[in-house]
N, C-alpha and C. Protein backbone atom coordinates (compact mmCIF):
# COMPACT_ATOMS: atom_id res chain seq x y z
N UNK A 1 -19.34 -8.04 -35.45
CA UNK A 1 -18.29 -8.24 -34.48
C UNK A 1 -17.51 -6.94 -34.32
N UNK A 2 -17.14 -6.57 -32.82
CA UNK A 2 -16.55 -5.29 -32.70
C UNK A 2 -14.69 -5.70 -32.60
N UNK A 3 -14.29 -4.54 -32.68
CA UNK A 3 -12.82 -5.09 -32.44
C UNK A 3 -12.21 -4.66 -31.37
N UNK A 4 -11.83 -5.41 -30.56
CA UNK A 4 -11.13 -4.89 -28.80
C UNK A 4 -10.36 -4.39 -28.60
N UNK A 5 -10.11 -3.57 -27.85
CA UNK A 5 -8.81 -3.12 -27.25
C UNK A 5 -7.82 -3.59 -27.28
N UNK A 6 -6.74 -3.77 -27.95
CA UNK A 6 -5.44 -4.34 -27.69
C UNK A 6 -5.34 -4.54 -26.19
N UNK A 7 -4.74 -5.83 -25.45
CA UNK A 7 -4.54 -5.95 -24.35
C UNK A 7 -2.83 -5.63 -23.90
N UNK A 8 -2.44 -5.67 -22.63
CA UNK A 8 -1.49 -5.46 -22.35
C UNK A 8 -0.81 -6.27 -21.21
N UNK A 9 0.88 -6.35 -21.10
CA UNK A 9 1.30 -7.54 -20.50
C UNK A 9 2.40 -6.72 -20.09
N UNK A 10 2.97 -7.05 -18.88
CA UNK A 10 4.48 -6.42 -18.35
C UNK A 10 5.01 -7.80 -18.36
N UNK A 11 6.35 -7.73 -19.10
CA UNK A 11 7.08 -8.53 -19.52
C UNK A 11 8.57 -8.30 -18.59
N UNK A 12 8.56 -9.08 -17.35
CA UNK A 12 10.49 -9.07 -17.14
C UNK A 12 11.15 -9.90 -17.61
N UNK A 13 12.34 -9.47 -18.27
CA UNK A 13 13.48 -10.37 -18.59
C UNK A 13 14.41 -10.21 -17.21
N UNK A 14 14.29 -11.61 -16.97
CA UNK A 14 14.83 -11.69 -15.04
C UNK A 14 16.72 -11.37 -15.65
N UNK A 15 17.17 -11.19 -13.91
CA UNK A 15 18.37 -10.74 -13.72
C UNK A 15 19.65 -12.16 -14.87
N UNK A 16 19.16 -13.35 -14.57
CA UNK A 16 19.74 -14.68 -14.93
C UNK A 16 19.60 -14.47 -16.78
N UNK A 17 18.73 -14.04 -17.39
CA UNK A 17 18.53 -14.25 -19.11
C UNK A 17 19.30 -13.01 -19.28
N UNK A 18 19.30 -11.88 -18.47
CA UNK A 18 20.15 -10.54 -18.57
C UNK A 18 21.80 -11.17 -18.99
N UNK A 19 22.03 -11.50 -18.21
CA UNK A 19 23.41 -11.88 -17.42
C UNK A 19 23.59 -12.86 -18.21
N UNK A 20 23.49 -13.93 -19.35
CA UNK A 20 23.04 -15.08 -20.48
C UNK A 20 23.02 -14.53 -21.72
N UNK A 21 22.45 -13.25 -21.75
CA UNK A 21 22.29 -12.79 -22.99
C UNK A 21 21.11 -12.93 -23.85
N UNK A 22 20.40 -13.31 -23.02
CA UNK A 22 19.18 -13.87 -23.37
C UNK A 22 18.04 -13.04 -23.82
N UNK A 23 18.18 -11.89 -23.56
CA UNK A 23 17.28 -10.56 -23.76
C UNK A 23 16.45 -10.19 -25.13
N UNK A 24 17.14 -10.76 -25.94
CA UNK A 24 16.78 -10.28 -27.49
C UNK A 24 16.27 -11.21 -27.72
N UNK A 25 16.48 -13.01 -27.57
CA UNK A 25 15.86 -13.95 -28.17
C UNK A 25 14.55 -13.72 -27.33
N UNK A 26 14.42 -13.49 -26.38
CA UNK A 26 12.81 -13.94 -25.16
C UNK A 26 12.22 -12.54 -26.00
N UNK A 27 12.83 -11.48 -26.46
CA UNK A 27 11.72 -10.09 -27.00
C UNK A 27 11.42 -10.62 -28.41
N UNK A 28 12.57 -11.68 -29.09
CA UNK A 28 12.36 -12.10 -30.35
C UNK A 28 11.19 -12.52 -30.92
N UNK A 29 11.11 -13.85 -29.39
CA UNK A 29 9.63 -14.81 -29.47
C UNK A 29 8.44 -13.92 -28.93
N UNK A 30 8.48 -12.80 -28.70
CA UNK A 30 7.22 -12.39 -28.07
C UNK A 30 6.66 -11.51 -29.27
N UNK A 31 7.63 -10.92 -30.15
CA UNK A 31 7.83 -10.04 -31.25
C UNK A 31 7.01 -11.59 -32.46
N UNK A 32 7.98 -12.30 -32.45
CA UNK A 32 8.00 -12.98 -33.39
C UNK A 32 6.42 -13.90 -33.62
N UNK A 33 5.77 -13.73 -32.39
CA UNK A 33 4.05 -14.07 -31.80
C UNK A 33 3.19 -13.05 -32.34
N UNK A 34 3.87 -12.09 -32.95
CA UNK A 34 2.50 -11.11 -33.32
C UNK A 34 2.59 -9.69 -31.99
N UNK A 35 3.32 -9.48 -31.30
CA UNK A 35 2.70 -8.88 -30.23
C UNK A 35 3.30 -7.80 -30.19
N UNK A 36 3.23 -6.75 -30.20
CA UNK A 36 4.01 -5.27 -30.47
C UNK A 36 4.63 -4.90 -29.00
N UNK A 37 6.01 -4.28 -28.96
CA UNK A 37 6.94 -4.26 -27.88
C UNK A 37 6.31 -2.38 -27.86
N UNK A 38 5.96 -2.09 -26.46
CA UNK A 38 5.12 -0.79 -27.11
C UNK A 38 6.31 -0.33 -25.72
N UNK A 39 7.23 -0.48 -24.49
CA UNK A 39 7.69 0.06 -23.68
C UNK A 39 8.69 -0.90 -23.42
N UNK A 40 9.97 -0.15 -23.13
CA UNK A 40 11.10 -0.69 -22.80
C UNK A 40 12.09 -0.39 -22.07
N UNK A 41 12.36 -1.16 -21.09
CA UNK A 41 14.05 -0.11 -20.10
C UNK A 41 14.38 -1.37 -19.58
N UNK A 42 15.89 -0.76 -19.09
CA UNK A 42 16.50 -1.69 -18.32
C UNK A 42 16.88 -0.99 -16.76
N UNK A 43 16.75 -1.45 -15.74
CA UNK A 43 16.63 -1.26 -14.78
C UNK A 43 17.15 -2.42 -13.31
N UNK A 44 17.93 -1.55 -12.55
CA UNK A 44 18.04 -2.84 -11.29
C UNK A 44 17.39 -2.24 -10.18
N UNK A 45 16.19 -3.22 -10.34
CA UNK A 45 15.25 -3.25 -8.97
C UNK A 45 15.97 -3.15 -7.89
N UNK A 46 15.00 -2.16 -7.43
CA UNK A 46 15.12 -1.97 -5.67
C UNK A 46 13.85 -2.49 -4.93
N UNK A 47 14.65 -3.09 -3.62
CA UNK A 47 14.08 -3.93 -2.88
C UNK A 47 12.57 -3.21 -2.38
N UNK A 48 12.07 -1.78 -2.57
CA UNK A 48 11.02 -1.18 -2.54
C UNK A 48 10.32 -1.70 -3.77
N UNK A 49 10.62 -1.43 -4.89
CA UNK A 49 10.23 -1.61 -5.85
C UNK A 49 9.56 -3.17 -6.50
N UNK A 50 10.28 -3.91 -5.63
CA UNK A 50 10.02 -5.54 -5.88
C UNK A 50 9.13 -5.81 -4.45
N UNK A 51 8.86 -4.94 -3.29
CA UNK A 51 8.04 -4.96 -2.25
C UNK A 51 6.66 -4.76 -3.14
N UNK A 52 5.95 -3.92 -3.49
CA UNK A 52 5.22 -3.50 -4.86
C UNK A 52 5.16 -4.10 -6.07
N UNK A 53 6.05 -4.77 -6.29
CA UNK A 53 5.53 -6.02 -7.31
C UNK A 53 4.96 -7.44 -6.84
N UNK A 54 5.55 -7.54 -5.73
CA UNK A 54 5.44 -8.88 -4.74
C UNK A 54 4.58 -8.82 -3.60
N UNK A 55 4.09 -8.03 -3.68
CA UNK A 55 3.05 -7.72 -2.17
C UNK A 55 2.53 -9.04 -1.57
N UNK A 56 1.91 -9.39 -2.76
CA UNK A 56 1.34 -10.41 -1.87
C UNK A 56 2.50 -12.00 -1.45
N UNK A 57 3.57 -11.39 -1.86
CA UNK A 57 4.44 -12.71 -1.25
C UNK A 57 5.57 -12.69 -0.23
N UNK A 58 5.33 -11.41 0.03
CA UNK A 58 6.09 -10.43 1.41
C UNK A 58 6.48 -11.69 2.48
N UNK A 59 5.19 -12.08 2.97
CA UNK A 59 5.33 -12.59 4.39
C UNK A 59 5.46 -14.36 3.76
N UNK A 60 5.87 -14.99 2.55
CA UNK A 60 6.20 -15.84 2.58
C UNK A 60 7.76 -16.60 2.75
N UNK A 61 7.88 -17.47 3.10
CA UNK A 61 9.20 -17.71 2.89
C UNK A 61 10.30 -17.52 2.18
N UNK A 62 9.80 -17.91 1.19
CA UNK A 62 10.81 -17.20 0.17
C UNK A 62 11.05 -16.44 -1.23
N UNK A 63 10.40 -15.34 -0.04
CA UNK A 63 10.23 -13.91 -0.48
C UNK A 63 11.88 -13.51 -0.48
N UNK A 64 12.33 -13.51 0.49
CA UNK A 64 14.06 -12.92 0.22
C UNK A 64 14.66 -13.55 0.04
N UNK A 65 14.81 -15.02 -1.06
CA UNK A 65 15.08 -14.71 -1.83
C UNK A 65 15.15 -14.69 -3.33
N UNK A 66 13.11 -14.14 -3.14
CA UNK A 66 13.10 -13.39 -4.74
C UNK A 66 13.81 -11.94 -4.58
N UNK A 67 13.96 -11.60 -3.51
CA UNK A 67 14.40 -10.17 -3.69
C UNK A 67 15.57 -9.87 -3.81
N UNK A 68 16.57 -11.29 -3.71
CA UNK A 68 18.37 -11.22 -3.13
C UNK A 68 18.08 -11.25 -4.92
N UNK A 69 17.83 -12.44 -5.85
CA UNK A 69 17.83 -12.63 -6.94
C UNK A 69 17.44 -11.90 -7.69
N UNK A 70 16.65 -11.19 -7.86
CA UNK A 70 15.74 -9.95 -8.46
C UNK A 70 16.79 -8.37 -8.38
N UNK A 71 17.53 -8.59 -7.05
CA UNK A 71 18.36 -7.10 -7.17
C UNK A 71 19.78 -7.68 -7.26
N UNK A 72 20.23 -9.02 -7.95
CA UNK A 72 21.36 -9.22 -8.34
C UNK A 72 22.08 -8.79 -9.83
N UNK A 73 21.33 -7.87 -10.25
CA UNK A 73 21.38 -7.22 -11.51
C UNK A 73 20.44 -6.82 -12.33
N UNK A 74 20.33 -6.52 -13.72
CA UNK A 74 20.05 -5.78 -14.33
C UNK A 74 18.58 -6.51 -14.79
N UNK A 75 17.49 -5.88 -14.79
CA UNK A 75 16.35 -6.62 -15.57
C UNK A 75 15.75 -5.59 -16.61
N UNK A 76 14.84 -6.32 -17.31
CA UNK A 76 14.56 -5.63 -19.00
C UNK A 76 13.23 -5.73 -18.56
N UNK A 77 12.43 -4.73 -18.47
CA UNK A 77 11.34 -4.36 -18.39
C UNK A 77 10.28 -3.64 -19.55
N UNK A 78 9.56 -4.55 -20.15
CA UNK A 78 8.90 -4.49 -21.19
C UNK A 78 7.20 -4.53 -20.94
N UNK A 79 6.64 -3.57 -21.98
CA UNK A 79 4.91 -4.02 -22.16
C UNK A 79 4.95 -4.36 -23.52
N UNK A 80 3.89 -5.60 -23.71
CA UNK A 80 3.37 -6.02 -25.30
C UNK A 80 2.65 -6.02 -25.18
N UNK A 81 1.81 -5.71 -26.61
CA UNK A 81 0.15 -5.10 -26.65
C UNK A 81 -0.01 -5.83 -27.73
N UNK A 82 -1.09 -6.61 -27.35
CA UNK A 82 -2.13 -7.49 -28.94
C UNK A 82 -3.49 -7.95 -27.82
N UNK A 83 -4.39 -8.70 -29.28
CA UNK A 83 -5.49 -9.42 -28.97
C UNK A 83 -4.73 -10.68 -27.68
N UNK A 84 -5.53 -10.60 -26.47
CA UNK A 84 -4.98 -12.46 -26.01
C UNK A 84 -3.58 -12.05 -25.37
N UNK A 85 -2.97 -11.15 -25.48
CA UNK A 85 -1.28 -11.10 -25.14
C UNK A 85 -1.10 -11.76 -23.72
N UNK A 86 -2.18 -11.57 -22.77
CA UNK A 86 -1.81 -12.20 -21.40
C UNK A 86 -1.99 -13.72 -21.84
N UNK A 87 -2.45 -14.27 -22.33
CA UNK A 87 -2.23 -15.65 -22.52
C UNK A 87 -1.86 -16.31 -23.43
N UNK A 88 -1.28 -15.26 -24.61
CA UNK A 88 -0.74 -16.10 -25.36
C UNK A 88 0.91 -15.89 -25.14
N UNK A 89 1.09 -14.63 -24.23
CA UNK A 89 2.83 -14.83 -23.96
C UNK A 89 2.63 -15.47 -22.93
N UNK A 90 2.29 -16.28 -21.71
CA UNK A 90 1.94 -16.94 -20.67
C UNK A 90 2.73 -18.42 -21.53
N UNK A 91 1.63 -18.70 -22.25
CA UNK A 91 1.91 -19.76 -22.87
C UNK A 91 3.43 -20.04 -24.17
N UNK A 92 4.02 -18.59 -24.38
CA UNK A 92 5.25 -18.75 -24.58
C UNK A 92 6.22 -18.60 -24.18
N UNK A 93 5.61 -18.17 -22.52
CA UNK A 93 7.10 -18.82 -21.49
C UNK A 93 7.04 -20.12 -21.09
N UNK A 94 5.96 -20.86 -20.94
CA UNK A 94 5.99 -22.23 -20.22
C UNK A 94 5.36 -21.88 -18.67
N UNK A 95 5.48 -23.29 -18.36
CA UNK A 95 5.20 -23.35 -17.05
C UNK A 95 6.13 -22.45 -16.44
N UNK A 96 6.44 -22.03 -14.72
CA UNK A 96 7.18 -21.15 -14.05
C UNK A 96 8.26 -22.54 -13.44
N UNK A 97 8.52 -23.58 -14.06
CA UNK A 97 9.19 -24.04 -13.12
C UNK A 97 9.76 -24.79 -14.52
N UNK A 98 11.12 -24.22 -14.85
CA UNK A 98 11.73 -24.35 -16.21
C UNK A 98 12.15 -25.99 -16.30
N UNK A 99 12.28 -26.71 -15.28
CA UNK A 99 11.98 -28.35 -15.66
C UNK A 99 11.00 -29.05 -16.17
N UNK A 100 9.81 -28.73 -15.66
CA UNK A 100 8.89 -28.81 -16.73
C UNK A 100 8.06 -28.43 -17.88
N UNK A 101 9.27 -27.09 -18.11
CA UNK A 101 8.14 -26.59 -19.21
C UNK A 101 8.55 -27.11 -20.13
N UNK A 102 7.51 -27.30 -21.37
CA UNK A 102 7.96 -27.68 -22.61
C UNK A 102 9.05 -27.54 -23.76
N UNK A 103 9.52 -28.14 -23.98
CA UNK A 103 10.15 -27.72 -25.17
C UNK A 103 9.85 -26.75 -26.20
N UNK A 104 9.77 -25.67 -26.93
CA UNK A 104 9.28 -24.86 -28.19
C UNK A 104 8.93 -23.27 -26.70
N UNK A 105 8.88 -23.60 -25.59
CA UNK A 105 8.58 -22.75 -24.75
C UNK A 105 9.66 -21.83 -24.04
N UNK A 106 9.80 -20.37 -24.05
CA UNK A 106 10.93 -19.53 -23.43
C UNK A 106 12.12 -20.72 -22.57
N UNK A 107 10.73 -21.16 -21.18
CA UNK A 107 11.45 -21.89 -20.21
C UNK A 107 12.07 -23.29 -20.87
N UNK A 108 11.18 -23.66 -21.21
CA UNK A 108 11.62 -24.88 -21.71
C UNK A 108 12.82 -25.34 -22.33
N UNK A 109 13.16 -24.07 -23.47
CA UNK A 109 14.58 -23.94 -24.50
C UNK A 109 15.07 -23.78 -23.48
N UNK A 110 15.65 -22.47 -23.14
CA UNK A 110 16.47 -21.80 -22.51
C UNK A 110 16.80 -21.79 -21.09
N UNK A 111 15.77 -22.51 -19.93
CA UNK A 111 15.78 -22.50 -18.75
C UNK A 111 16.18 -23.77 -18.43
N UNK A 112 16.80 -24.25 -16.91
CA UNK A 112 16.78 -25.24 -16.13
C UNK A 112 17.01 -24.82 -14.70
N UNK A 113 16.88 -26.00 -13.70
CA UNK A 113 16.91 -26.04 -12.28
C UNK A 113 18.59 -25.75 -11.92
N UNK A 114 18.96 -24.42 -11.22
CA UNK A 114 20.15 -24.07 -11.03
C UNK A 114 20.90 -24.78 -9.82
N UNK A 115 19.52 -25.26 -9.29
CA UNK A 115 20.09 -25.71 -7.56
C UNK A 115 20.22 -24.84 -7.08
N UNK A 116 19.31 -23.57 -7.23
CA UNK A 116 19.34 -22.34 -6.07
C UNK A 116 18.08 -22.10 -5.50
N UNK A 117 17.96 -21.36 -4.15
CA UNK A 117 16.90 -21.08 -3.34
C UNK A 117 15.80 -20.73 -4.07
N UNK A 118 16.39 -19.41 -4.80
CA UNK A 118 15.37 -19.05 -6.24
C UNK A 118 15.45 -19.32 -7.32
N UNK A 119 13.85 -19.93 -7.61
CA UNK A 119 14.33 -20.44 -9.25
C UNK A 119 14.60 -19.21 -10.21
N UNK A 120 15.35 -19.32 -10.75
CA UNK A 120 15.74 -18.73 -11.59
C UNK A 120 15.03 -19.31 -13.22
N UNK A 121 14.36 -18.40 -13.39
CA UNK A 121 13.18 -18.64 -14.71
C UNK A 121 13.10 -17.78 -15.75
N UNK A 122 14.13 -17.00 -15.74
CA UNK A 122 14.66 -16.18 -17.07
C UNK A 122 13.43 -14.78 -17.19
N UNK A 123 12.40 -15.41 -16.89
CA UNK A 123 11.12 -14.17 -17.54
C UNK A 123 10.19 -14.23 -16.40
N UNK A 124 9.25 -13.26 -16.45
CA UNK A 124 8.12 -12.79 -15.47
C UNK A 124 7.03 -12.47 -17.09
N UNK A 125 5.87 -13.10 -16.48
CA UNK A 125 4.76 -12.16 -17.55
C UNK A 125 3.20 -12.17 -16.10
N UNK A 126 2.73 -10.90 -16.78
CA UNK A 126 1.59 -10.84 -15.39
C UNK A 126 0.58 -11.87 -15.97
N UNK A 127 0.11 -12.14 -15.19
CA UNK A 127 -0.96 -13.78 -14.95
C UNK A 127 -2.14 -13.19 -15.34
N UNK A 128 -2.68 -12.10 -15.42
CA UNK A 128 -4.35 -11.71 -15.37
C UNK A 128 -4.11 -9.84 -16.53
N UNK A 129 -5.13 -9.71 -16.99
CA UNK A 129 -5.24 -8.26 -17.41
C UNK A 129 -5.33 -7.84 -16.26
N UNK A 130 -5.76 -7.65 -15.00
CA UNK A 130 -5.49 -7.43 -13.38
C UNK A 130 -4.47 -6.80 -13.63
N UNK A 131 -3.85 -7.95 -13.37
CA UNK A 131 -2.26 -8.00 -12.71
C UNK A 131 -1.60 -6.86 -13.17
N UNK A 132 -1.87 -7.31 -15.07
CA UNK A 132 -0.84 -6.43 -16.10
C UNK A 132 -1.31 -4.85 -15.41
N UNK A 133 -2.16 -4.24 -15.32
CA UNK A 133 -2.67 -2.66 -14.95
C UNK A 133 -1.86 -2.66 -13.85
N UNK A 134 -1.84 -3.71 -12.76
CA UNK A 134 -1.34 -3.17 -11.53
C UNK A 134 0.39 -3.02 -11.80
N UNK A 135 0.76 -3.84 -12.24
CA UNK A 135 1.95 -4.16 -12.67
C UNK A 135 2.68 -3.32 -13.38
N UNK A 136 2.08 -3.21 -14.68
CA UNK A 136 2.67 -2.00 -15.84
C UNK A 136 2.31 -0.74 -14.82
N UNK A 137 2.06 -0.21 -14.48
CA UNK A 137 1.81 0.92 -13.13
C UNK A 137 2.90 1.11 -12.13
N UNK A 138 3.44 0.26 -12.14
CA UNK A 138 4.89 -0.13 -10.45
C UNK A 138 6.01 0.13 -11.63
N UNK A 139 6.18 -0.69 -12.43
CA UNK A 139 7.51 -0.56 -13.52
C UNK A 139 7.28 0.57 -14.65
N UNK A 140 6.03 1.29 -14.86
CA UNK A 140 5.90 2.51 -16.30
C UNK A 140 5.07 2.83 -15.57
N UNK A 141 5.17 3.40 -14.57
CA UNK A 141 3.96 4.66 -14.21
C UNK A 141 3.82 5.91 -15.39
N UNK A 142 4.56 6.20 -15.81
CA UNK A 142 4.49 7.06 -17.02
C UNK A 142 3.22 6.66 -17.66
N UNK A 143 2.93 5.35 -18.09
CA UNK A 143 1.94 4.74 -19.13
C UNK A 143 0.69 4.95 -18.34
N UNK A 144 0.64 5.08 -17.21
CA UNK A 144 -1.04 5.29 -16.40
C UNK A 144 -1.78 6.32 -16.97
């Protein structure tokens, strides 16, 4: 058996877990999973910048407003590197829709339905090793 490449994941801590305080517990559980925090900043997206993360949800409805919510402050922009990391931090945020995610899960503890346009879901993790390359690339071009 050979041993793989560590994989890689761009991790946002959204504007709402910023603003909560929430920042250290969501790096806690991702830390606390085995998964090494290898890049880190804090940063408030610009509406270019979230055009390039969101491409493909530009021309949907409500696209603005992921982008009103997304540049309402400060987000924590992280990569973690292990075996599995795209799906095993996937699976320690929960579902994307913090009412139903589980209990023991980022969303689940810490999230609920605000009654706003955008859900507000505390975290972003990229969906695919895809994603993560395209992704970690827009937020750490440095790391390319």
């Amino acid at each position: 058996m050979t041993n793989q490449a560590p994989g890689r994941i761009l991790i946002l801590v959204k504007p709402d877990a910023v603003e909560r305080r929430l920042t250290g517990e969501i790096l806690r559980r991702v830390e606390a999973k085995g998964y090494d925090l290898v890049a880190l900043k804090v940063v408030t997206p610009t509406p270019e910048l979230l055009a390039e993360h969101y491409a493909e949800h530009i021309a949907k409805p409500f696209y603005p407003s992921i982008v009103e919510y997304m540049t309402s402050g400060p987000v924590v922009a992280a990569v973690a590197s292990g075996h599995r990391v795209v799906e095993g931090c996937r699976s320690l945020m929960g579902p994307t829709e913090p009412t139903l995610a589980a209990p023991g899960t980022i969303r689940g503890d810490l999230g609920r339905d605000w009654g706003t346009d955008a859900m507000k879901n505390l975290v972003h993790g990229s969906d695919s090793d895809e994603s993560a390359a395209r992704e970690i690339a827009i937020w750490f071009p440095e790391l390319v």
